[in-house]
PDB file of N, CA and C in Angstrom:
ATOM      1  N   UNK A   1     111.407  87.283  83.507  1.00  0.00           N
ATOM      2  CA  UNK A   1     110.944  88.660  83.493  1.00  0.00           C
ATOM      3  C   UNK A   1     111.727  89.438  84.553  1.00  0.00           C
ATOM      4  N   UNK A   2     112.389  90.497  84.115  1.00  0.00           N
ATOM      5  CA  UNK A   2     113.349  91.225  84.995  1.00  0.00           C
ATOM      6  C   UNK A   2     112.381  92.520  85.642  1.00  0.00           C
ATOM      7  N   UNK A   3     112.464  92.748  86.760  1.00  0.00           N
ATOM      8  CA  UNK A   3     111.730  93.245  88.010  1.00  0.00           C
ATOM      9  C   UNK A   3     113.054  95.047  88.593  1.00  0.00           C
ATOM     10  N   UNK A   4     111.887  95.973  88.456  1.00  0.00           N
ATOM     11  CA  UNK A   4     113.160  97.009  89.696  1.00  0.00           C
ATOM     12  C   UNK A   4     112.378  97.365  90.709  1.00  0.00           C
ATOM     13  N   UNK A   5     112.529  97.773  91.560  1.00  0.00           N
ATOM     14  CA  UNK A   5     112.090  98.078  92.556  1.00  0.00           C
ATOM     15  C   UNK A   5     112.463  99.587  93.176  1.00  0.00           C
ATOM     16  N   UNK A   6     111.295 100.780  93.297  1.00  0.00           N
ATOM     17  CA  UNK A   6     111.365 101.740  93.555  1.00  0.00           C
ATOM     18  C   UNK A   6     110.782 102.004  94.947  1.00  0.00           C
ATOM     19  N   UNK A   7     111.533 102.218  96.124  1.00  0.00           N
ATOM     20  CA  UNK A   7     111.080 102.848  97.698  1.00  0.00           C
ATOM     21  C   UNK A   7     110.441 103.792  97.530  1.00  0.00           C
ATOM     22  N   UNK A   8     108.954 103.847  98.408  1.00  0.00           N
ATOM     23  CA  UNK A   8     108.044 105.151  98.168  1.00  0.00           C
ATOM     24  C   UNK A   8     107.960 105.146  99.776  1.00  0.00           C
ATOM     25  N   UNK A   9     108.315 105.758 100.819  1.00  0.00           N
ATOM     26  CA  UNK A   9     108.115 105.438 102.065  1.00  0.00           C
ATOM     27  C   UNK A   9     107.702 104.227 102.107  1.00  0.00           C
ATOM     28  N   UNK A  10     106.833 103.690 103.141  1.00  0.00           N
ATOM     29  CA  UNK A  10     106.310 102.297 103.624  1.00  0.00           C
ATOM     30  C   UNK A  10     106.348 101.304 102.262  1.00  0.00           C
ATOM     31  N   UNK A  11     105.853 102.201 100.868  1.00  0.00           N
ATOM     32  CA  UNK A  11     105.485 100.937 100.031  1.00  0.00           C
ATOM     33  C   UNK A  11     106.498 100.563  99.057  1.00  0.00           C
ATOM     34  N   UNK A  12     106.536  99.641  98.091  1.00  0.00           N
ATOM     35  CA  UNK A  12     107.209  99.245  97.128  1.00  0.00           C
ATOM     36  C   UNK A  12     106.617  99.498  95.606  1.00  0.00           C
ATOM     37  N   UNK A  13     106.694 100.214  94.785  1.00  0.00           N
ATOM     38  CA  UNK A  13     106.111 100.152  93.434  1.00  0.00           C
ATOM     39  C   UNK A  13     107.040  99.277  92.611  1.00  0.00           C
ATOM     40  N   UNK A  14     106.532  98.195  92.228  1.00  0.00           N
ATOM     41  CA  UNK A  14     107.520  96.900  91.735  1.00  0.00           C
ATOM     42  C   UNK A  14     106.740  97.440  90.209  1.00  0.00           C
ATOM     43  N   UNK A  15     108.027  97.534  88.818  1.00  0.00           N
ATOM     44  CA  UNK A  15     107.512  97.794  87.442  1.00  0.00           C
ATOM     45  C   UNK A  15     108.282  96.496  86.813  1.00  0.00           C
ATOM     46  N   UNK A  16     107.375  96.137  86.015  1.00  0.00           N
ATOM     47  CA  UNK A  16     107.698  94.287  85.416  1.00  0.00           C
ATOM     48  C   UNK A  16     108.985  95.477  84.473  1.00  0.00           C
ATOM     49  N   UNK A  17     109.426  94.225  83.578  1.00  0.00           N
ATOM     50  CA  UNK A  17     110.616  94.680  82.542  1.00  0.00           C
ATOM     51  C   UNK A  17     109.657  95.581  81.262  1.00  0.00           C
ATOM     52  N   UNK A  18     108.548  95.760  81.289  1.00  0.00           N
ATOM     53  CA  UNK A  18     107.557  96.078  80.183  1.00  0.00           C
ATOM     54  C   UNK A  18     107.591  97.695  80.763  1.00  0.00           C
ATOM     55  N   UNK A  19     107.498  98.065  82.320  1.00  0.00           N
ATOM     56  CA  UNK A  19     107.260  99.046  82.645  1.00  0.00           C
ATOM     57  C   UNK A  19     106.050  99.249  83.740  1.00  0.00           C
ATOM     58  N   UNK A  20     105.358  98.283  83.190  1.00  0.00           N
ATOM     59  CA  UNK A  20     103.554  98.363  83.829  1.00  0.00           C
ATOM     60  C   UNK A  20     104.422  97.665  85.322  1.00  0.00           C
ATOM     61  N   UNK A  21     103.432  98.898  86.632  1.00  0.00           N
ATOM     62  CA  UNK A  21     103.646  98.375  87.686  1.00  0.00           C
ATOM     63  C   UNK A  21     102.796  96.949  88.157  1.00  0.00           C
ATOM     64  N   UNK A  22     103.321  96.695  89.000  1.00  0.00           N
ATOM     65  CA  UNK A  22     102.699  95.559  89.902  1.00  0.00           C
ATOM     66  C   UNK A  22     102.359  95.896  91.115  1.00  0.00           C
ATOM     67  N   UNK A  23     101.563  94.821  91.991  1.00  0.00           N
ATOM     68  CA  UNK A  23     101.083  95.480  93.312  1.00  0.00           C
ATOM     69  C   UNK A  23     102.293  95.461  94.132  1.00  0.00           C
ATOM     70  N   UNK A  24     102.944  96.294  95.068  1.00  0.00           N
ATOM     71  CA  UNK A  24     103.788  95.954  96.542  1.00  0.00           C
ATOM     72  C   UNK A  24     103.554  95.771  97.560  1.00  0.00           C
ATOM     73  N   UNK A  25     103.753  95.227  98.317  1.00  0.00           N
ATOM     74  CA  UNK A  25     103.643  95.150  99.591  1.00  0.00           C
ATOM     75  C   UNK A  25     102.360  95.817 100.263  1.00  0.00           C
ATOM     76  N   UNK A  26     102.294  97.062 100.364  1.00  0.00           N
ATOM     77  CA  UNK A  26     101.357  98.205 101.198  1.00  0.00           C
ATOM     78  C   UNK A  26     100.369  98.135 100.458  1.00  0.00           C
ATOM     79  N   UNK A  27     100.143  97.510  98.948  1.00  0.00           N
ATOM     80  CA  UNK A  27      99.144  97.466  98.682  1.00  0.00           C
ATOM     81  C   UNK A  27      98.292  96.005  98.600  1.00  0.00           C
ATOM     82  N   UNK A  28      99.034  94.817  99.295  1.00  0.00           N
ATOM     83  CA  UNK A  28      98.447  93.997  99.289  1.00  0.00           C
ATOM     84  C   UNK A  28      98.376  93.803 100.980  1.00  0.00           C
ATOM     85  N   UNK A  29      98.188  94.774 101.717  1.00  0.00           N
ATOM     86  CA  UNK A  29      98.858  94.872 103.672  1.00  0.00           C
ATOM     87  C   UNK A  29      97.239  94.875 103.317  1.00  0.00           C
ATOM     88  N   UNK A  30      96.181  94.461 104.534  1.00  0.00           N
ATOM     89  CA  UNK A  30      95.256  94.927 105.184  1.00  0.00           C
ATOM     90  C   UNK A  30      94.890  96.094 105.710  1.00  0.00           C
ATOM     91  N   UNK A  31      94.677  96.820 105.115  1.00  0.00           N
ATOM     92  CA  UNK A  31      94.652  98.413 106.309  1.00  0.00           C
ATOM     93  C   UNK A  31      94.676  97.823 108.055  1.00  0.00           C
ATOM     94  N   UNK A  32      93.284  96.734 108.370  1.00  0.00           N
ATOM     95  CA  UNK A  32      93.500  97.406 109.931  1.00  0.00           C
ATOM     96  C   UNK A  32      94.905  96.641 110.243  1.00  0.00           C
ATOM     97  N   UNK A  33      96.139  96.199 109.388  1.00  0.00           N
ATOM     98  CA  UNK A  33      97.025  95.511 109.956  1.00  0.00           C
ATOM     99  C   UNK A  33      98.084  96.874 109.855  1.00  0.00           C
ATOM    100  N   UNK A  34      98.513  97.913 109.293  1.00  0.00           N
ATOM    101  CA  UNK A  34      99.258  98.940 109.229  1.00  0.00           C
ATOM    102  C   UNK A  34      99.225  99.351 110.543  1.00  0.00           C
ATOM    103  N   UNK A  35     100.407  99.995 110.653  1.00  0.00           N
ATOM    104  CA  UNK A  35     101.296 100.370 111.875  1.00  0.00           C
ATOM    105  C   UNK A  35     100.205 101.748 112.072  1.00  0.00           C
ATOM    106  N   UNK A  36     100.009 101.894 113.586  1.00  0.00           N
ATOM    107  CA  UNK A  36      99.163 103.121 113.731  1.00  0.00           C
ATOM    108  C   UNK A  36     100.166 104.630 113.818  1.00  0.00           C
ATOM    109  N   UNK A  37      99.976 105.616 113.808  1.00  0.00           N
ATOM    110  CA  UNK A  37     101.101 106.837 113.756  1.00  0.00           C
ATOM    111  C   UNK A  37     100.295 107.689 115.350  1.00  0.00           C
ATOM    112  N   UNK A  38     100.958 108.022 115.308  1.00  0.00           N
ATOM    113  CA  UNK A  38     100.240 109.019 116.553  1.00  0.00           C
ATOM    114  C   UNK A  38      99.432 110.007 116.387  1.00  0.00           C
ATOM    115  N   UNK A  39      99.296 110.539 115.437  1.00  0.00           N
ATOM    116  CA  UNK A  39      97.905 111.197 114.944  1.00  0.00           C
ATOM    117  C   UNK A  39      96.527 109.941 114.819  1.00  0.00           C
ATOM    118  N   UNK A  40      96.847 108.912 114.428  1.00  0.00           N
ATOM    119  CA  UNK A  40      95.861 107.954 114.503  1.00  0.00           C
ATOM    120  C   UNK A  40      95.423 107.762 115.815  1.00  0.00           C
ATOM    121  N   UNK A  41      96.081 107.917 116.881  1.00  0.00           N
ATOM    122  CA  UNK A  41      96.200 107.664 118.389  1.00  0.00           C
ATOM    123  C   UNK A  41      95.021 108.656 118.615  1.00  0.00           C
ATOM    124  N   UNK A  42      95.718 109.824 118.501  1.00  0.00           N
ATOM    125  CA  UNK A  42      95.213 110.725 119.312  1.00  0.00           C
ATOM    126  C   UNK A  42      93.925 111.386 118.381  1.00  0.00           C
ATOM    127  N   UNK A  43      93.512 110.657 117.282  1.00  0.00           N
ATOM    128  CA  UNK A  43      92.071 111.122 116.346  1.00  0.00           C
ATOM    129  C   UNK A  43      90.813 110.124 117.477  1.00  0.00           C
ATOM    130  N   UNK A  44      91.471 109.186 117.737  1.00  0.00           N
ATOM    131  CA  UNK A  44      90.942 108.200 118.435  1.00  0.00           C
ATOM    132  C   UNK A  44      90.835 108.824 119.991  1.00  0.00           C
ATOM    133  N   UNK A  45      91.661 108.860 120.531  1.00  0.00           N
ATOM    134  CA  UNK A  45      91.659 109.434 121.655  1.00  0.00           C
ATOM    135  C   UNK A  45      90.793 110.228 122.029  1.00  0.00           C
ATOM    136  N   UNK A  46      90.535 112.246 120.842  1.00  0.00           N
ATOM    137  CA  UNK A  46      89.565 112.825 121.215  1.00  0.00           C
ATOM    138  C   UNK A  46      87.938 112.538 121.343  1.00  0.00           C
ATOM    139  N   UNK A  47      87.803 110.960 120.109  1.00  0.00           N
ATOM    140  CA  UNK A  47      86.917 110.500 119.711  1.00  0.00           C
ATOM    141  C   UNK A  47      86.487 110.034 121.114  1.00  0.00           C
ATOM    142  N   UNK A  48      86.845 109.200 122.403  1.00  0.00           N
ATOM    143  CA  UNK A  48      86.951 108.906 123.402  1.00  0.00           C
ATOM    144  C   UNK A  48      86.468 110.215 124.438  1.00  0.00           C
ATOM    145  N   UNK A  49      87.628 111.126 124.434  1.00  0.00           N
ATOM    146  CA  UNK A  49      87.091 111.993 125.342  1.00  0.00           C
ATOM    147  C   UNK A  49      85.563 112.399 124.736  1.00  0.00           C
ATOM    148  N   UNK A  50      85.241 112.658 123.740  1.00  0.00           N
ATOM    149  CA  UNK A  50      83.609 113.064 123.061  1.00  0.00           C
ATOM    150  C   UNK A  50      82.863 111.897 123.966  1.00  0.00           C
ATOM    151  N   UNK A  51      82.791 110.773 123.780  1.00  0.00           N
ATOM    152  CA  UNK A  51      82.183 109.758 124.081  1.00  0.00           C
ATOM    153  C   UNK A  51      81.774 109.839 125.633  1.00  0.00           C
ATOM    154  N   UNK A  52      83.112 109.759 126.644  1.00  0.00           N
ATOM    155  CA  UNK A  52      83.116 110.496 128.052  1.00  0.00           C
ATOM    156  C   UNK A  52      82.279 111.351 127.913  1.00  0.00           C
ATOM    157  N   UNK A  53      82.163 112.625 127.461  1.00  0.00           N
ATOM    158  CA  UNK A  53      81.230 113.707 127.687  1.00  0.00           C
ATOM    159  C   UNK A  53      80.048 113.150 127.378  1.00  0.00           C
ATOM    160  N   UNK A  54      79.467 112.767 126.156  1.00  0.00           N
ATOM    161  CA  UNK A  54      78.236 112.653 125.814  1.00  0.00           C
ATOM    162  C   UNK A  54      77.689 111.524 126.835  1.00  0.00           C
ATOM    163  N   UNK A  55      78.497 110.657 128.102  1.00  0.00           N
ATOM    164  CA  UNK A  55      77.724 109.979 128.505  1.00  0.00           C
ATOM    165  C   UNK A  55      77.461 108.108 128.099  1.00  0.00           C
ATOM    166  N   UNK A  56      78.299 108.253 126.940  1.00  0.00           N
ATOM    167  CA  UNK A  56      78.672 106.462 126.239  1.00  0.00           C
ATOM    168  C   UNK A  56      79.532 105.895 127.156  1.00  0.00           C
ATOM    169  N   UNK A  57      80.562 106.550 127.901  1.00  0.00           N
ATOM    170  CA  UNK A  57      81.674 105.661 128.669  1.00  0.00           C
ATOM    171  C   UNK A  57      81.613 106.108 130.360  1.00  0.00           C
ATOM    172  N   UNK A  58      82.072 105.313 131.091  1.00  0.00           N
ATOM    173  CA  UNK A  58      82.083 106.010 132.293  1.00  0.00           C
ATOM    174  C   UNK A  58      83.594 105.564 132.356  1.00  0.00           C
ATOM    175  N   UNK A  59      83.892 106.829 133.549  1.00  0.00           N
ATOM    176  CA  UNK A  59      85.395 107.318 133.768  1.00  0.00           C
ATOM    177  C   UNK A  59      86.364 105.689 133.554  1.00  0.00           C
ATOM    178  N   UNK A  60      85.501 105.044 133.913  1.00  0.00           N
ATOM    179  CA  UNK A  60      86.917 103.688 134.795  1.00  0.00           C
ATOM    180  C   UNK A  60      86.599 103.331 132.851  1.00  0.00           C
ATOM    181  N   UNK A  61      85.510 102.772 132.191  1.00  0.00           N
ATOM    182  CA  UNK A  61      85.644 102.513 130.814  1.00  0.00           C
ATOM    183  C   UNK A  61      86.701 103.357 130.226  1.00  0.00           C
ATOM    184  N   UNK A  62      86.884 104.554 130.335  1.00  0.00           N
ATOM    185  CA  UNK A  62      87.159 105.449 129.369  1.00  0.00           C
ATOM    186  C   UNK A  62      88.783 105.238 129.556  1.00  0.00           C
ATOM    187  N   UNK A  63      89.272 105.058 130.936  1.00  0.00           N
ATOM    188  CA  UNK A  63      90.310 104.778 131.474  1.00  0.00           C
ATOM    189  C   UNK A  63      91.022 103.661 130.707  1.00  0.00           C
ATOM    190  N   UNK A  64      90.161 102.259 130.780  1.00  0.00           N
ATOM    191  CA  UNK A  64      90.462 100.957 129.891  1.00  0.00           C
ATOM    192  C   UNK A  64      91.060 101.648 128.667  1.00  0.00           C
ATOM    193  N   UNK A  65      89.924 101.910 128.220  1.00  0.00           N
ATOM    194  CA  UNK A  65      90.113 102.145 126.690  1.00  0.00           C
ATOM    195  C   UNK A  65      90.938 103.373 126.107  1.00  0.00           C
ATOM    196  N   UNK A  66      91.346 104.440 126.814  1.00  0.00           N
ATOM    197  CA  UNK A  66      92.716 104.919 126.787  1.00  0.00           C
ATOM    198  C   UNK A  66      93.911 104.072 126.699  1.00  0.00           C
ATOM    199  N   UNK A  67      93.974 103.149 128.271  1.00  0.00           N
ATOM    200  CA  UNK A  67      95.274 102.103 128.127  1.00  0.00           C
ATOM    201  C   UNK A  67      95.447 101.513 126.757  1.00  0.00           C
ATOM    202  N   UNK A  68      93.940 100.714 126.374  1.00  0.00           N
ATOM    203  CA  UNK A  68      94.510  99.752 125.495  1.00  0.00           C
ATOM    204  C   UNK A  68      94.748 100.850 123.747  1.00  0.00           C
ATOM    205  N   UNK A  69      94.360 102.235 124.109  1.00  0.00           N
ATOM    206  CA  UNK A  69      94.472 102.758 122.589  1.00  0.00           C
ATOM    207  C   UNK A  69      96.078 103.132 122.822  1.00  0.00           C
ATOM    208  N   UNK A  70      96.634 103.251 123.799  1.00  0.00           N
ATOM    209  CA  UNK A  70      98.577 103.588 123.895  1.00  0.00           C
ATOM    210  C   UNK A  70      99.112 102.420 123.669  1.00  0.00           C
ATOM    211  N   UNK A  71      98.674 100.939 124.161  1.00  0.00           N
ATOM    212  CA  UNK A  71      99.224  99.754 123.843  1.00  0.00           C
ATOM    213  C   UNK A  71      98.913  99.281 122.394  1.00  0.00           C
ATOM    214  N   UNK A  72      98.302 100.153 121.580  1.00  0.00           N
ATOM    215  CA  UNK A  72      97.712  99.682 120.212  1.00  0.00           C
ATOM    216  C   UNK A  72      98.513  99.791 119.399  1.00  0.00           C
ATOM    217  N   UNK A  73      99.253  98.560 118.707  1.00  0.00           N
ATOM    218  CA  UNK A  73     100.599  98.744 117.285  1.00  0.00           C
ATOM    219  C   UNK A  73     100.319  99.117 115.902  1.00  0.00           C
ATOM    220  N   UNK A  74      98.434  98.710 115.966  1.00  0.00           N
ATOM    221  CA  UNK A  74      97.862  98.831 114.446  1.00  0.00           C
ATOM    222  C   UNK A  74      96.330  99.729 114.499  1.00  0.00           C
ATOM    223  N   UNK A  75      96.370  99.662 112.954  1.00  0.00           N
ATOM    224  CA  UNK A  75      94.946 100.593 113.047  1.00  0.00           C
ATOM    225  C   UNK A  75      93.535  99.878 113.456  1.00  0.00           C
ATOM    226  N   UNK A  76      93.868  98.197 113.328  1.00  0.00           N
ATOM    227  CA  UNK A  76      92.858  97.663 114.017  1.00  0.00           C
ATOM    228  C   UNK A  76      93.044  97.715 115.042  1.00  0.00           C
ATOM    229  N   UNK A  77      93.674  97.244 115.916  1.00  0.00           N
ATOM    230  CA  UNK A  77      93.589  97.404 117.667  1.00  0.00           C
ATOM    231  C   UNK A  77      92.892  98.718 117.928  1.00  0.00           C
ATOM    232  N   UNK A  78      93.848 100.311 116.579  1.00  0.00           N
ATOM    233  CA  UNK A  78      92.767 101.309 117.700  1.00  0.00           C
ATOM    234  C   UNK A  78      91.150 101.462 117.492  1.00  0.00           C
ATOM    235  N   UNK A  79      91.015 100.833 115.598  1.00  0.00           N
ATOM    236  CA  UNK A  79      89.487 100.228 116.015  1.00  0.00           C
ATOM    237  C   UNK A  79      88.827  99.728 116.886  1.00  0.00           C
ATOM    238  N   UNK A  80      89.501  98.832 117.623  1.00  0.00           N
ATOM    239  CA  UNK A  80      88.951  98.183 118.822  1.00  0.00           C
ATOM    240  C   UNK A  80      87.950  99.071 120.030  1.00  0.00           C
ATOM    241  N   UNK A  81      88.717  99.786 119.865  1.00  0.00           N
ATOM    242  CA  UNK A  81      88.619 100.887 121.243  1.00  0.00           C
ATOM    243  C   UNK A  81      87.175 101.839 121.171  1.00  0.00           C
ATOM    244  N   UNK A  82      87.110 102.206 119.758  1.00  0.00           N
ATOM    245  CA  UNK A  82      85.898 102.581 118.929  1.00  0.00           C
ATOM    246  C   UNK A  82      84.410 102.073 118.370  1.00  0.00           C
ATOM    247  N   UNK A  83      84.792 101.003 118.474  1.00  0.00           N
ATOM    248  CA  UNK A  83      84.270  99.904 117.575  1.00  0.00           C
ATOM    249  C   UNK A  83      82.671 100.012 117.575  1.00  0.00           C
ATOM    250  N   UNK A  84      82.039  99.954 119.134  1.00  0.00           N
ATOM    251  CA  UNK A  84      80.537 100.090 119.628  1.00  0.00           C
ATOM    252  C   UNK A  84      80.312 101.467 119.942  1.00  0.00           C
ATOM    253  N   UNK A  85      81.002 102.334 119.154  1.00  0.00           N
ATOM    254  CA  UNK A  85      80.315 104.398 119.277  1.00  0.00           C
ATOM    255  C   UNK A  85      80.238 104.427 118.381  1.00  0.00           C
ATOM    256  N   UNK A  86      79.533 105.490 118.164  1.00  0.00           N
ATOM    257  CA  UNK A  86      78.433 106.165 117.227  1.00  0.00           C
ATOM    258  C   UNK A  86      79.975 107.136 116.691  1.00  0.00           C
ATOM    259  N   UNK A  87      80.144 107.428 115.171  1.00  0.00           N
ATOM    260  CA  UNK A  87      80.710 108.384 115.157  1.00  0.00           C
ATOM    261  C   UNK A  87      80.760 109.877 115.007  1.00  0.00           C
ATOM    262  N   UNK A  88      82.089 110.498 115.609  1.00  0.00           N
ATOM    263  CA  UNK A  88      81.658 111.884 116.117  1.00  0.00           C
ATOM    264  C   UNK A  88      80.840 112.891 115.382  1.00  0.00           C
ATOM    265  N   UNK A  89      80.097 113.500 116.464  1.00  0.00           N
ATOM    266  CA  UNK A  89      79.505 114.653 115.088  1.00  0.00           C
ATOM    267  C   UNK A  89      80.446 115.614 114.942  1.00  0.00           C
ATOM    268  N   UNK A  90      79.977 115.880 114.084  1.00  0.00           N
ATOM    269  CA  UNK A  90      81.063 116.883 113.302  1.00  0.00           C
ATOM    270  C   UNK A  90      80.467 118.729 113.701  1.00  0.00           C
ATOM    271  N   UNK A  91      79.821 118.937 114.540  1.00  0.00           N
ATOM    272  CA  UNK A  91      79.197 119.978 115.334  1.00  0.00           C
ATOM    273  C   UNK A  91      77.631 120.372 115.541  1.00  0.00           C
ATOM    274  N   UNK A  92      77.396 121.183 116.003  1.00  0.00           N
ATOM    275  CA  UNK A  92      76.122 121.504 116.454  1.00  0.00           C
ATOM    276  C   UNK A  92      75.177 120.782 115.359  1.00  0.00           C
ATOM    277  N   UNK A  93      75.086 121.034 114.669  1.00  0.00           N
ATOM    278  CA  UNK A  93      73.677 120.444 113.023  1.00  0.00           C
ATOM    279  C   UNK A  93      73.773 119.009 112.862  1.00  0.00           C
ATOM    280  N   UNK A  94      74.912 118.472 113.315  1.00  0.00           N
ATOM    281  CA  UNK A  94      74.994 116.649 113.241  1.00  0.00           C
ATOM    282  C   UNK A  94      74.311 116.060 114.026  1.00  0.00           C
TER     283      UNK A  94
END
């Protein structure tokens, strides 16, 4: 069975010789194993400073868990950092 292979950024859409795709790569990856982007960083990050304010972290925690969300390569590690908060409200009525 003859195979082509089309680049979609990160993923691969592999179509058998029939046409019908197959799974690639990014779709058989784990999410929390994907590379984190810096918007992922820093969604996390404000999520942190919220936490600081409301009183969940104290300064030297919040400190940790900054370090280890800049040393974080994937979207699980910056789960990590999150993991035991409540998530953010989304404003005053939440």
């Amino acid at each position: 069975m003859a195979y082509s292979t089309y680049p979609i950024g990160a993923a691969d859409v592999v179509h058998a010789a029939d046409g019908s795709p197959t799974q690639g790569r990014a779709a058989a990856m784990e999410p929390e194993k994907m590379r984190a982007s810096d918007a992922d960083r820093e969604r996390v990050a404000d999520r942190l400073r919220e936490a600081l304010a409301e009183g969940r972290l104290d300064p030297a925690e919040h400190t940790e868990r900054l370090d280890a969300l800049y040393r974080a390569k994937t979207v699980g590690e910056l789960a990590e950092t999150v993991r035991d908060l409540p998530p953010a409200s989304e404003g005053p009525d939440a």
